[in-house]
C-alpha atoms as a PDB file:
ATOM      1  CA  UNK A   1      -3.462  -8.178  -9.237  1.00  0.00           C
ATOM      2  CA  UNK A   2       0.246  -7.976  -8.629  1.00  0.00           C
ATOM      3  CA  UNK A   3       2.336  -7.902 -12.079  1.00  0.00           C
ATOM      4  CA  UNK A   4       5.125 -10.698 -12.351  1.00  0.00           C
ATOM      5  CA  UNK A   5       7.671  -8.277 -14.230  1.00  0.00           C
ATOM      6  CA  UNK A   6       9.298  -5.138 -13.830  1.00  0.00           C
ATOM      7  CA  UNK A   7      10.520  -2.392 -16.763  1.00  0.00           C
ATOM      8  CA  UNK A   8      14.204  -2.639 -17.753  1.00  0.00           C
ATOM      9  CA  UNK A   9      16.994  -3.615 -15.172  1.00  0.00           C
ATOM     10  CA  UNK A  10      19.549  -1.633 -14.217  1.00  0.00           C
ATOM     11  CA  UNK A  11      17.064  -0.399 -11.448  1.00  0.00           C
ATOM     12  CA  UNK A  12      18.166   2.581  -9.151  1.00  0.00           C
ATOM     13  CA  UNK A  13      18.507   0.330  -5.881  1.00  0.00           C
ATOM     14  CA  UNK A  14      20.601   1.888  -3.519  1.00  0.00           C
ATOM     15  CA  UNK A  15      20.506   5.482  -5.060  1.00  0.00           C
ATOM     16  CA  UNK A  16      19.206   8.187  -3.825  1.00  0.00           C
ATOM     17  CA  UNK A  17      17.452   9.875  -6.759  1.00  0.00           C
ATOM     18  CA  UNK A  18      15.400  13.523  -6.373  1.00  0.00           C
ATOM     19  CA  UNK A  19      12.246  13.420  -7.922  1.00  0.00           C
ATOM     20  CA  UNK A  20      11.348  17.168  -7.127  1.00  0.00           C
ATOM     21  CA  UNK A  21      12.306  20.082  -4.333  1.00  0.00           C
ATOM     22  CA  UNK A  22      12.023  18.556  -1.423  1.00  0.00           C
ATOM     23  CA  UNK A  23      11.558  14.553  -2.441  1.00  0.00           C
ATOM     24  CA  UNK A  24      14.118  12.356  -2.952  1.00  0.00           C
ATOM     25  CA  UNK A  25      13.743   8.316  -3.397  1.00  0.00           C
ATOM     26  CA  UNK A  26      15.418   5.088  -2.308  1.00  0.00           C
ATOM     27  CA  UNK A  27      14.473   2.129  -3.855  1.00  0.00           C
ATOM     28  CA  UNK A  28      14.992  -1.208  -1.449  1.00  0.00           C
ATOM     29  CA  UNK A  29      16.500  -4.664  -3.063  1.00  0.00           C
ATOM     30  CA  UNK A  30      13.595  -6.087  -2.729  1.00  0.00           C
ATOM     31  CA  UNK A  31      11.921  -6.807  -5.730  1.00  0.00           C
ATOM     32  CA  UNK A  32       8.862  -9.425  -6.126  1.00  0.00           C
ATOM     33  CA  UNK A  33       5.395  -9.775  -7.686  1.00  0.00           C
ATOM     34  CA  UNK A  34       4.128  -7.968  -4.495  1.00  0.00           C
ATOM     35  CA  UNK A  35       6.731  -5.222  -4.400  1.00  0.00           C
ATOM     36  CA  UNK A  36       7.820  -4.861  -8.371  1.00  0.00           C
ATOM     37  CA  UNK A  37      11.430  -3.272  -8.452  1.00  0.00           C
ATOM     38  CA  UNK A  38      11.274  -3.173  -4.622  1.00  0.00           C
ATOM     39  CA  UNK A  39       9.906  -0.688  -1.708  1.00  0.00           C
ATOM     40  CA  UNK A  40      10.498   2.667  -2.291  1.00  0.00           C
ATOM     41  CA  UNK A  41      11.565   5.153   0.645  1.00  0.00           C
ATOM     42  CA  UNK A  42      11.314   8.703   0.068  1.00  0.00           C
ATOM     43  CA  UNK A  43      12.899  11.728   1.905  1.00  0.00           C
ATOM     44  CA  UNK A  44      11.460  14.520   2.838  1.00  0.00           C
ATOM     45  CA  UNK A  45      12.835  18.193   2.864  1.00  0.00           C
ATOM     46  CA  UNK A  46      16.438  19.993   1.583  1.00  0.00           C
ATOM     47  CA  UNK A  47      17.473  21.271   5.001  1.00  0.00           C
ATOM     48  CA  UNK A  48      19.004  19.584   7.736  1.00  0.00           C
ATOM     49  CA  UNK A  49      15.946  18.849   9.250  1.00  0.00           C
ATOM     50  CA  UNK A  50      13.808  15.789   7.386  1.00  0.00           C
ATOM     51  CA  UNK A  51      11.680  13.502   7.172  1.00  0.00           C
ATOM     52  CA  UNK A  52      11.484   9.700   6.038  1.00  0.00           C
ATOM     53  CA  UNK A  53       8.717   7.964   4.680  1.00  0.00           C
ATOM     54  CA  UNK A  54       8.077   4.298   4.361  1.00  0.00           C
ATOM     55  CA  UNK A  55      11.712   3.254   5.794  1.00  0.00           C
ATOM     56  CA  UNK A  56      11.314  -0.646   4.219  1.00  0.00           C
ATOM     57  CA  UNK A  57      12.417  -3.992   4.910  1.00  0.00           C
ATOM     58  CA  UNK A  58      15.530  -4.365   7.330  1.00  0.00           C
ATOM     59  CA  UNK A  59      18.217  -4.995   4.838  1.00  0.00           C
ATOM     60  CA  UNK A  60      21.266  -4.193   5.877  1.00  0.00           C
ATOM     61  CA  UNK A  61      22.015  -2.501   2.625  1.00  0.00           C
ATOM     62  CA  UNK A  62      18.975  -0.788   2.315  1.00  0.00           C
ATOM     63  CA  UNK A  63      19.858   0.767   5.734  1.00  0.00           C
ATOM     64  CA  UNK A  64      23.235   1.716   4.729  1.00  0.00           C
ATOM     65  CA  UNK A  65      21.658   3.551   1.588  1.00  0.00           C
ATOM     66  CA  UNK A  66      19.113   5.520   3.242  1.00  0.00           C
ATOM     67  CA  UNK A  67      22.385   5.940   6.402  1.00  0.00           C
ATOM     68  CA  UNK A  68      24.440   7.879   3.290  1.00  0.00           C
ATOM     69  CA  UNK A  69      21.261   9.590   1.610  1.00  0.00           C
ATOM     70  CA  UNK A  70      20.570  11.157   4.831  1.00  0.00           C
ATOM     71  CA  UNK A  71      24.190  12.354   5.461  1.00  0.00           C
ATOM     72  CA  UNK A  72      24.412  14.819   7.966  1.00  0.00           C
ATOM     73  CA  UNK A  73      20.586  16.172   8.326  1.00  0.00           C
ATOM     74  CA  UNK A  74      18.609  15.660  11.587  1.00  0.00           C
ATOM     75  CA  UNK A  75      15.956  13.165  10.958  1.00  0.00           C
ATOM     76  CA  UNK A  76      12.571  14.608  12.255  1.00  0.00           C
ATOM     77  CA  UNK A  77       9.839  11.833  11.894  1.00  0.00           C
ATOM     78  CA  UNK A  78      10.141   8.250  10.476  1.00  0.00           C
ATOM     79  CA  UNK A  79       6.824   7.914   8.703  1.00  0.00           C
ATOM     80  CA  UNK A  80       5.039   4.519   7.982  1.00  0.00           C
ATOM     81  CA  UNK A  81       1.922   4.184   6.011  1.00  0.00           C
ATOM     82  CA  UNK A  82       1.353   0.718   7.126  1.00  0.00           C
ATOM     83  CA  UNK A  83       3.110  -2.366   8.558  1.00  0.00           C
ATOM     84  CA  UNK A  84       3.856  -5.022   6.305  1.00  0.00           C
ATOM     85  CA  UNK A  85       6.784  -6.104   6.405  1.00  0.00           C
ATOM     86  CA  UNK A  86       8.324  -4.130   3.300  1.00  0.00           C
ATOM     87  CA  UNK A  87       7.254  -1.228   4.647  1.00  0.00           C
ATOM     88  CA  UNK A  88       8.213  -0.411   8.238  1.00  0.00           C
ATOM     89  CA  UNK A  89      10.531  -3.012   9.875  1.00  0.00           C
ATOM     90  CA  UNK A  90      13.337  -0.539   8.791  1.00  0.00           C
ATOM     91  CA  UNK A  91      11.896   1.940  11.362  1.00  0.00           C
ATOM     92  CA  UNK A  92      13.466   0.541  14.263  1.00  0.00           C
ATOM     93  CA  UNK A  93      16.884   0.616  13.366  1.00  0.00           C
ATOM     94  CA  UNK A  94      17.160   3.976  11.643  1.00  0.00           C
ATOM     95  CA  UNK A  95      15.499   4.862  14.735  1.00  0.00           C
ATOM     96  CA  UNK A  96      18.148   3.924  16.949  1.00  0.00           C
ATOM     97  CA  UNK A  97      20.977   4.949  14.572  1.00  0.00           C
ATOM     98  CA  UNK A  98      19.249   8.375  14.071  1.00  0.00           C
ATOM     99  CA  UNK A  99      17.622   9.109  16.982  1.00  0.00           C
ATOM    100  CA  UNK A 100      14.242   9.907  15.469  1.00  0.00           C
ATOM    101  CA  UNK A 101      10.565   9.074  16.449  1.00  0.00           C
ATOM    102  CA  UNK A 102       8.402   6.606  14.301  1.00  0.00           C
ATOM    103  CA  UNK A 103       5.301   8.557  13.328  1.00  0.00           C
ATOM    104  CA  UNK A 104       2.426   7.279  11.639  1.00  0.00           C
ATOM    105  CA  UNK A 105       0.057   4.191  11.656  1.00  0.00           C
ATOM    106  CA  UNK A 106      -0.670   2.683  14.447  1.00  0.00           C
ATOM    107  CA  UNK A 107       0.369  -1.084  15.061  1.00  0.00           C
ATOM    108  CA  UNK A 108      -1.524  -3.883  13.926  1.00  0.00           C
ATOM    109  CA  UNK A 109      -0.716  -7.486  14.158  1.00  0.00           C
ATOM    110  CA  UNK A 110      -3.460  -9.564  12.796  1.00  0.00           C
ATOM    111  CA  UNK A 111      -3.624 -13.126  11.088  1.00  0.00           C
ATOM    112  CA  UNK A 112      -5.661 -13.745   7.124  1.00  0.00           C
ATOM    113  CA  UNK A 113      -8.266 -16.211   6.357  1.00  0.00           C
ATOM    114  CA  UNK A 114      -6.292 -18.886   4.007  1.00  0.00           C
ATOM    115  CA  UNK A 115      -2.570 -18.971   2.862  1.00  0.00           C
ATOM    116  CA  UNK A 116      -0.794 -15.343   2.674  1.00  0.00           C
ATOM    117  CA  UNK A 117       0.567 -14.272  -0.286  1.00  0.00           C
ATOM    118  CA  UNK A 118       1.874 -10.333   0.227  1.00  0.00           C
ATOM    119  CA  UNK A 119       4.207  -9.858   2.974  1.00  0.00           C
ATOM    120  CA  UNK A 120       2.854 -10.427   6.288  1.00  0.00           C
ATOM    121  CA  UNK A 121       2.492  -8.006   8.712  1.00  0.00           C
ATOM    122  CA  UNK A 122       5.430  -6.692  10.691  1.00  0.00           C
ATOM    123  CA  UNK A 123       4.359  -7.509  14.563  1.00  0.00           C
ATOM    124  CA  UNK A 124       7.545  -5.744  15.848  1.00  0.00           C
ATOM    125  CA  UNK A 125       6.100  -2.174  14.627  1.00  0.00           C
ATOM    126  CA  UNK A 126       6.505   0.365  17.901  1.00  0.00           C
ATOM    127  CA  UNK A 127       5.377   3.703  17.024  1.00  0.00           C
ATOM    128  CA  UNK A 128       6.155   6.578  18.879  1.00  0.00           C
ATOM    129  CA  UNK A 129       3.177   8.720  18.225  1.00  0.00           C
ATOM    130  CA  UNK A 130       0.150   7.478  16.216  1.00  0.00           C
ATOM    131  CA  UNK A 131      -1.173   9.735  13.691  1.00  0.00           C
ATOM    132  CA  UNK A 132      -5.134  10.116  13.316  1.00  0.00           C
ATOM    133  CA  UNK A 133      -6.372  11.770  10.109  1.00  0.00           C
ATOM    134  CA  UNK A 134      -5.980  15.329   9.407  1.00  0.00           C
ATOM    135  CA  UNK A 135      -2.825  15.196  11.661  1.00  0.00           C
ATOM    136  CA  UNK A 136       0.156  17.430  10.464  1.00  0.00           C
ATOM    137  CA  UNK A 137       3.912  16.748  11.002  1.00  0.00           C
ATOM    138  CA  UNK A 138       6.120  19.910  10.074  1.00  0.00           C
ATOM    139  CA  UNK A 139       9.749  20.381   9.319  1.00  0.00           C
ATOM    140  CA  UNK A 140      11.838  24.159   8.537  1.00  0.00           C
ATOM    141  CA  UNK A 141      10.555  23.022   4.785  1.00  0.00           C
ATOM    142  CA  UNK A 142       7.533  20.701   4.834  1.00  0.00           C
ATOM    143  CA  UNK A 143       4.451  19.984   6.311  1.00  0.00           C
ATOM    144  CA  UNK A 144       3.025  16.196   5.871  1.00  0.00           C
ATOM    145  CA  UNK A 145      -0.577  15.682   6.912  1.00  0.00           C
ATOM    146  CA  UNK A 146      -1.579  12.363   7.951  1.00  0.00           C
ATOM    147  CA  UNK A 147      -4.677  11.236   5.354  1.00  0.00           C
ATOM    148  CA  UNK A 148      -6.491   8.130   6.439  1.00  0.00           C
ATOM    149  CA  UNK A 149      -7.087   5.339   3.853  1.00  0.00           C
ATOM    150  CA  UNK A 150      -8.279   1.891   5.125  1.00  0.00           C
ATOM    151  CA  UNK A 151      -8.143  -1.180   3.165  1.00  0.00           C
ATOM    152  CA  UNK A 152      -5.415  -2.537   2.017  1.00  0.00           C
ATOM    153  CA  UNK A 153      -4.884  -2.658   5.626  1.00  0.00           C
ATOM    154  CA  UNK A 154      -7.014  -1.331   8.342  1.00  0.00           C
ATOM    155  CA  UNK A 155      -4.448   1.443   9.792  1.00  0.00           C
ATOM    156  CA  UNK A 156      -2.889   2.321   6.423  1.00  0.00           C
ATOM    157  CA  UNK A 157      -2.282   6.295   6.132  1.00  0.00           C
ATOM    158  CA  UNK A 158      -0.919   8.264   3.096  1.00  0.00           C
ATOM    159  CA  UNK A 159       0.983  11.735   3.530  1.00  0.00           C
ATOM    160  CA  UNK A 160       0.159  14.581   1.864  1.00  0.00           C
ATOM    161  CA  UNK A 161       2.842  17.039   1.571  1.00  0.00           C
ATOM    162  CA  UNK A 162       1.294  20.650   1.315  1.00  0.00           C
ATOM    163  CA  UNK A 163       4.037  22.432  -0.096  1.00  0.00           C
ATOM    164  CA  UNK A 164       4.000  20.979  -3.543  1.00  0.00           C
ATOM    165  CA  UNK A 165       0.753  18.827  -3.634  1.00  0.00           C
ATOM    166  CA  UNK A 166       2.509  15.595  -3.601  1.00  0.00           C
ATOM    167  CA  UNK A 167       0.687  12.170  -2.379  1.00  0.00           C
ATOM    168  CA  UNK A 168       2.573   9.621  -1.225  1.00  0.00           C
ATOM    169  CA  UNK A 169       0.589   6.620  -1.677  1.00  0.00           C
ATOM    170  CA  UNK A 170       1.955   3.743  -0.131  1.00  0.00           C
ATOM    171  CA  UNK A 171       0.279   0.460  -1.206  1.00  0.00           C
ATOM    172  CA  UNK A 172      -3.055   2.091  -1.387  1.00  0.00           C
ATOM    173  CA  UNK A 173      -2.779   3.549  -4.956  1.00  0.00           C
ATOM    174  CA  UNK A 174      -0.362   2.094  -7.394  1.00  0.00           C
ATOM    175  CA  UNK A 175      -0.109   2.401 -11.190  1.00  0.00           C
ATOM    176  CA  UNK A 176       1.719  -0.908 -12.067  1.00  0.00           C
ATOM    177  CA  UNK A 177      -1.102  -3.180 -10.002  1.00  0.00           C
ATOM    178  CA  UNK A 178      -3.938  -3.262  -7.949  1.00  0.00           C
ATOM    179  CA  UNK A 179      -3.902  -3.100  -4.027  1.00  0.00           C
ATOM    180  CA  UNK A 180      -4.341  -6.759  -2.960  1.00  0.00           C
ATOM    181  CA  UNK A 181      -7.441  -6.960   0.070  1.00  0.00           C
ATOM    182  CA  UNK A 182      -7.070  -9.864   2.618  1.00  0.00           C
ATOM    183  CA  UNK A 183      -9.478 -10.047   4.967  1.00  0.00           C
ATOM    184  CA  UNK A 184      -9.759 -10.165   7.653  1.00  0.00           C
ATOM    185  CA  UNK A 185      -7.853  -7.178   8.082  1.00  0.00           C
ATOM    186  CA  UNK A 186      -8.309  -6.262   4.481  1.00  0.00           C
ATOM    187  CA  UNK A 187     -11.399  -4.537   3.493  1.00  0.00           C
ATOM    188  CA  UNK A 188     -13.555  -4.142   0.382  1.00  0.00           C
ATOM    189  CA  UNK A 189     -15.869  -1.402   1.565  1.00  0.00           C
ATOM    190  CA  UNK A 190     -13.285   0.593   3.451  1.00  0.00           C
ATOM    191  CA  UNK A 191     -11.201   0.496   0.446  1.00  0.00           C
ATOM    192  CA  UNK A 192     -13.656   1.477  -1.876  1.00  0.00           C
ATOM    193  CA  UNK A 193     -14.477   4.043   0.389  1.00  0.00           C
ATOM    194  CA  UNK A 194     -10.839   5.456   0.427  1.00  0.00           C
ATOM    195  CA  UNK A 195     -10.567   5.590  -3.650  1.00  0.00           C
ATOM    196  CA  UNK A 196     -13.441   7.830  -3.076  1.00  0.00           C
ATOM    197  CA  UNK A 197     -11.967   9.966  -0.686  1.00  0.00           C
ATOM    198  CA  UNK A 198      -8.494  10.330  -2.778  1.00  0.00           C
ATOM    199  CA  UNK A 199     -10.810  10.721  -5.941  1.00  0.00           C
ATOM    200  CA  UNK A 200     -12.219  13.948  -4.407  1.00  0.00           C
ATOM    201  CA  UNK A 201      -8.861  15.461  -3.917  1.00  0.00           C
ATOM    202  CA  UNK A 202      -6.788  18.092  -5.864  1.00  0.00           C
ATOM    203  CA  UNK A 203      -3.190  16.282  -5.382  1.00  0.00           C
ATOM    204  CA  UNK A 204      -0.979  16.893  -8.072  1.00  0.00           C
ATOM    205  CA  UNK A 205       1.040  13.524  -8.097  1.00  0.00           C
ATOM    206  CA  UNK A 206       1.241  10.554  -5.762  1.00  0.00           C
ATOM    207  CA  UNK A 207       4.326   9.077  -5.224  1.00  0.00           C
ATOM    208  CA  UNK A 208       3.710   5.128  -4.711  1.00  0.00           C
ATOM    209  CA  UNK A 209       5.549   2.777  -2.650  1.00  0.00           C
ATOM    210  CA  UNK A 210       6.329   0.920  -5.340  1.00  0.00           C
ATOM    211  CA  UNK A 211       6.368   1.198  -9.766  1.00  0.00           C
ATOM    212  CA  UNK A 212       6.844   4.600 -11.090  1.00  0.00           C
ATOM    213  CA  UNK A 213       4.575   8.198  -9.542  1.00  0.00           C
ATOM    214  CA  UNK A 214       1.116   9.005 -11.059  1.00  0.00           C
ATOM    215  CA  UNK A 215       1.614  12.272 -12.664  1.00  0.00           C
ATOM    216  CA  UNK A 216      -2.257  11.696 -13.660  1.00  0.00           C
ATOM    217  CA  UNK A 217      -4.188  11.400 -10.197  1.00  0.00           C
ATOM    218  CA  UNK A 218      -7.967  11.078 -10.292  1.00  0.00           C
ATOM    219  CA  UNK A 219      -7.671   9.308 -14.117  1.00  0.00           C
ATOM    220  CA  UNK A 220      -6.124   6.494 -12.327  1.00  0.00           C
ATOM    221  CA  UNK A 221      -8.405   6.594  -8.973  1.00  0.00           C
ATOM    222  CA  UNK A 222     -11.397   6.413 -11.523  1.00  0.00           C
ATOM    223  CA  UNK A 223     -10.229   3.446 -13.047  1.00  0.00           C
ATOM    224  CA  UNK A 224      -9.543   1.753 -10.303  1.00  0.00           C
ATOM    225  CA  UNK A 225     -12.506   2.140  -9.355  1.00  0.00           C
ATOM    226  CA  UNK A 226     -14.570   1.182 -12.636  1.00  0.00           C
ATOM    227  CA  UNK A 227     -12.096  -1.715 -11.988  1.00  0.00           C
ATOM    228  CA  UNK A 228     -13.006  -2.837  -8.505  1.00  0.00           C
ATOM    229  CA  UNK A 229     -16.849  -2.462  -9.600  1.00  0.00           C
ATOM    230  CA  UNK A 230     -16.951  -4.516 -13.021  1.00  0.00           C
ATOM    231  CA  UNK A 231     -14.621  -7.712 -10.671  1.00  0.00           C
ATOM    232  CA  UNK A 232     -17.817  -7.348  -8.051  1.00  0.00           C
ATOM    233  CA  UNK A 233     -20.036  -7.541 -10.975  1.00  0.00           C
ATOM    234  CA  UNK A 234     -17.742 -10.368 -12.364  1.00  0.00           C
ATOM    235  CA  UNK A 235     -18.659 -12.390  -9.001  1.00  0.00           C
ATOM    236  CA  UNK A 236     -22.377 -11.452  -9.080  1.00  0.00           C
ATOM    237  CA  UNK A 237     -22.101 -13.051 -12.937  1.00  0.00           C
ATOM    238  CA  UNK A 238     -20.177 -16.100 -11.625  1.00  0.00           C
ATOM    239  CA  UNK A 239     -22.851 -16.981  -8.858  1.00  0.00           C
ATOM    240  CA  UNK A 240     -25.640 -16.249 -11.096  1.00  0.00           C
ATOM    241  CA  UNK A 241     -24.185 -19.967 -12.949  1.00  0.00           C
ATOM    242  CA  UNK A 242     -25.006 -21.497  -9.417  1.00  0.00           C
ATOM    243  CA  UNK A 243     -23.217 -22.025  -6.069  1.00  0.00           C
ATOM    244  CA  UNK A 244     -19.499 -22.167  -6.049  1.00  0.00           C
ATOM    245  CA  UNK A 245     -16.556 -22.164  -4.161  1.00  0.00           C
ATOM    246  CA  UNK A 246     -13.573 -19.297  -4.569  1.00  0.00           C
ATOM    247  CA  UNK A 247     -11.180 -22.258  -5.784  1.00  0.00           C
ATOM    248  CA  UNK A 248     -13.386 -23.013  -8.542  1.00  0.00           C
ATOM    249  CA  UNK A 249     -14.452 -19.385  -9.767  1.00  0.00           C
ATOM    250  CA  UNK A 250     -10.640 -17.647  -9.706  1.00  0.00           C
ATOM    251  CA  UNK A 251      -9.900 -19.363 -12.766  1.00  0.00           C
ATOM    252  CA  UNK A 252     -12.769 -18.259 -14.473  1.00  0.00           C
ATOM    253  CA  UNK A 253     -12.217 -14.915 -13.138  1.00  0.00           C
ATOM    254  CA  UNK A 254      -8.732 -14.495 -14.094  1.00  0.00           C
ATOM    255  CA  UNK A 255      -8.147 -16.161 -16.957  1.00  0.00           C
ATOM    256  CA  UNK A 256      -4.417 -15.502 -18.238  1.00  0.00           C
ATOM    257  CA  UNK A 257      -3.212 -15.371 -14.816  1.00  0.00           C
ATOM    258  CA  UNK A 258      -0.056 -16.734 -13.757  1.00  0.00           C
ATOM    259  CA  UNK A 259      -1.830 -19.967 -11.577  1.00  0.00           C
ATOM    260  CA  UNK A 260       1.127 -19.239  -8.907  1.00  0.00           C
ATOM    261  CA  UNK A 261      -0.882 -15.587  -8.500  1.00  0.00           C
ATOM    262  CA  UNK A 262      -4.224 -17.531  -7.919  1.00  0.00           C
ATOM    263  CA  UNK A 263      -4.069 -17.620  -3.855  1.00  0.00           C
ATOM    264  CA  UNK A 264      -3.792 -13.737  -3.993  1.00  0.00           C
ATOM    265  CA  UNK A 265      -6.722 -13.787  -6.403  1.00  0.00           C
ATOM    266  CA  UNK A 266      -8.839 -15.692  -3.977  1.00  0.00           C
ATOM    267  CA  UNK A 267      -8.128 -13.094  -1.378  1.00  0.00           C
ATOM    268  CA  UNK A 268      -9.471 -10.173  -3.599  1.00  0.00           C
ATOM    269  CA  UNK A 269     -12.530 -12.573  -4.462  1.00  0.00           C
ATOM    270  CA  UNK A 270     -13.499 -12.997  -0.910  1.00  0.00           C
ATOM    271  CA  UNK A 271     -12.497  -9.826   0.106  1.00  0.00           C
ATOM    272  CA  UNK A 272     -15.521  -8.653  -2.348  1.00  0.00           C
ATOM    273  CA  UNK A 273     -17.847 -11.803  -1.396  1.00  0.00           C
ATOM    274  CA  UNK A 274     -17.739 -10.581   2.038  1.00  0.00           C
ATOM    275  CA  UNK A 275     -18.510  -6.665   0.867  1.00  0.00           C
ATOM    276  CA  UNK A 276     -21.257  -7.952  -1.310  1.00  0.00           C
ATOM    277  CA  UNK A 277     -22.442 -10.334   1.960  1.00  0.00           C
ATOM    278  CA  UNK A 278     -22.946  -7.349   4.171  1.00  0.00           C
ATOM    279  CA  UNK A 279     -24.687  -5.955   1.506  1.00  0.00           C
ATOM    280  CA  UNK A 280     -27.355  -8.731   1.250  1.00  0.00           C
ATOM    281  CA  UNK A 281     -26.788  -9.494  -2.224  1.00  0.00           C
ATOM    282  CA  UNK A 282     -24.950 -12.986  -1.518  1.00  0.00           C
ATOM    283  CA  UNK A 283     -25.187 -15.548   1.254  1.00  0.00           C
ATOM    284  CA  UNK A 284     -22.408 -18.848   1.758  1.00  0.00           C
ATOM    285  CA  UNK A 285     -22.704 -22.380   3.136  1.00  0.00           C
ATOM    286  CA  UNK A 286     -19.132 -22.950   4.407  1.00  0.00           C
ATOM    287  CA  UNK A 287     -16.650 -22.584   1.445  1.00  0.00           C
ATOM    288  CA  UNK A 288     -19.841 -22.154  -0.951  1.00  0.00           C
ATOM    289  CA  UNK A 289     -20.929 -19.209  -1.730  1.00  0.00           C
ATOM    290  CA  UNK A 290     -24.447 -18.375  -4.277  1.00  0.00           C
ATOM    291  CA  UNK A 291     -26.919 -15.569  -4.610  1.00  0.00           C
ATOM    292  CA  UNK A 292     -28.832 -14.576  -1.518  1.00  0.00           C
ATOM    293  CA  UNK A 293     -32.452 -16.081  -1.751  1.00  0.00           C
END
């Protein structure tokens, strides 16, 4: 579940800060529950000739920050890892001011069961090229290779850059919350199926797109996952009292929970009803859900 509070302002918004040889960060004013301190864009490479991942919202000051980080370098590949709308609505105009393709997920531009409470997606998304998994983008530098990772959403990618073992995450991993699933796009299995996938990786760090990087990889993977596991076993345990409806068992479920978060919550529960409904193990009557018979 999204956290309501971020560490200690000032926050570096607007600044491009270098987080290792060949990574540097922009953080976007856009903080929220769903984003923390804001979307964080990253550059890739020291040359002239770079890469941009996860351009943002279209803010005209984020713009004009990642306009002066970029200076005089050629920008190779604008990179998104998905298309909500804090994400990759950036791409379009840095691609017209720079001149550079948008490379990455592919377009999507689908509706949610029940109110939204993450950004919605961005429908205006045009990608130049659409990366499949395994796919490599390469600069005088770098190399990024596209890694697939439905779930959160169903085209959302990571990058992996080779030189240095970085991971760059996007809202897939995240140490200062959990992904939020909304179906119908949103999907349990596939994003169980993902943590596995990263889990059996060697990367070094991941670099989120938002909070701070995971400088402890698979640790955190394996508790996510442990997570995700005991909250389906805290629905099986909720049913088990008799039917219900998600309404009545989020409160149960996430006790201490800021009530404004509860719509989210409801997304994660039925994003996990409907994994554990495919799976035979529960069965629902319009908005009721109980224990399949």
């Amino acid at each position: 579940m999204p956290a309501m509070e971020g560490p200690p302002k000032p926050w570096p918004t607007g600044t491009a800060e270098r987080l290792e040889p060949l990574v540097r960060r922009v953080l976007a004013p856009n903080p929220s529950p769903f984003t923390y301190t804001g979307t964080q864009t990253y550059l890739i490479g020291e040359g002239d000739r770079i890469a941009v991942i996860d351009p943002g919202p279209d803010e005209p000051a984020h713009l004009d920050a990642l306009i002066q980080a970029i200076g005089d370098a050629s920008v190779m590949a604008i990179c998104c890892t998905h298309t909500h709308r804090d994400h990759s609505p950036a791409a379009a105009p840095l691609r017209q001011h720079t001149g550079a393709p948008i490379i990455g997920c592919a377009p999507l531009a689908l509706s949610t069961e029940g109110p939204r409470q993450d950004a919605p997606f961005d429908t205006d998304y045009a990608p130049d090229r659409i990366l499949a998994d395994g796919e490599r983008l390469s600069g005088p530098d770098w190399t990024l290779v596209a890694v697939a990772t439905p779930g959160h959403t169903s085209n959302h990618l990571c990058f992996s850059l080779e030189e240095t073992g970085a991971l760059f995450t996007g809202d897939h991993v995240m140490s200062w919350s959990t992904s939020v699933v909304i179906p119908p796009d949103g999907d349990m299995a596939a994003y169980m199926d993902s943590l596995y996938l990263l889990h059996e990786r060697e990367d070094r760090v991941y670099y989120p797109a938002h909070g701070p990087a995971v400088d402890k990889p698979k640790q955190l993977v394996r508790g996510m996952i442990g997570h995700r596991r005991q909250r389906e076993r805290q629905v099986l345990r909720q049913l088990e009292k008799g039917p219900q409806n998600i309404p009545d068992m989020v409160p149960q479920m996430y006790k201490g929970t800021d009530p404004h978060l509860f719509p989210a919550a409801g997304m994660s529960v039925l994003a996990h009803l409907i994994d554990l409904e495919r799976r035979g193990q529960v069965e629902r009557s319009g908005e009721v859900w109980q224990i399949a018979s």
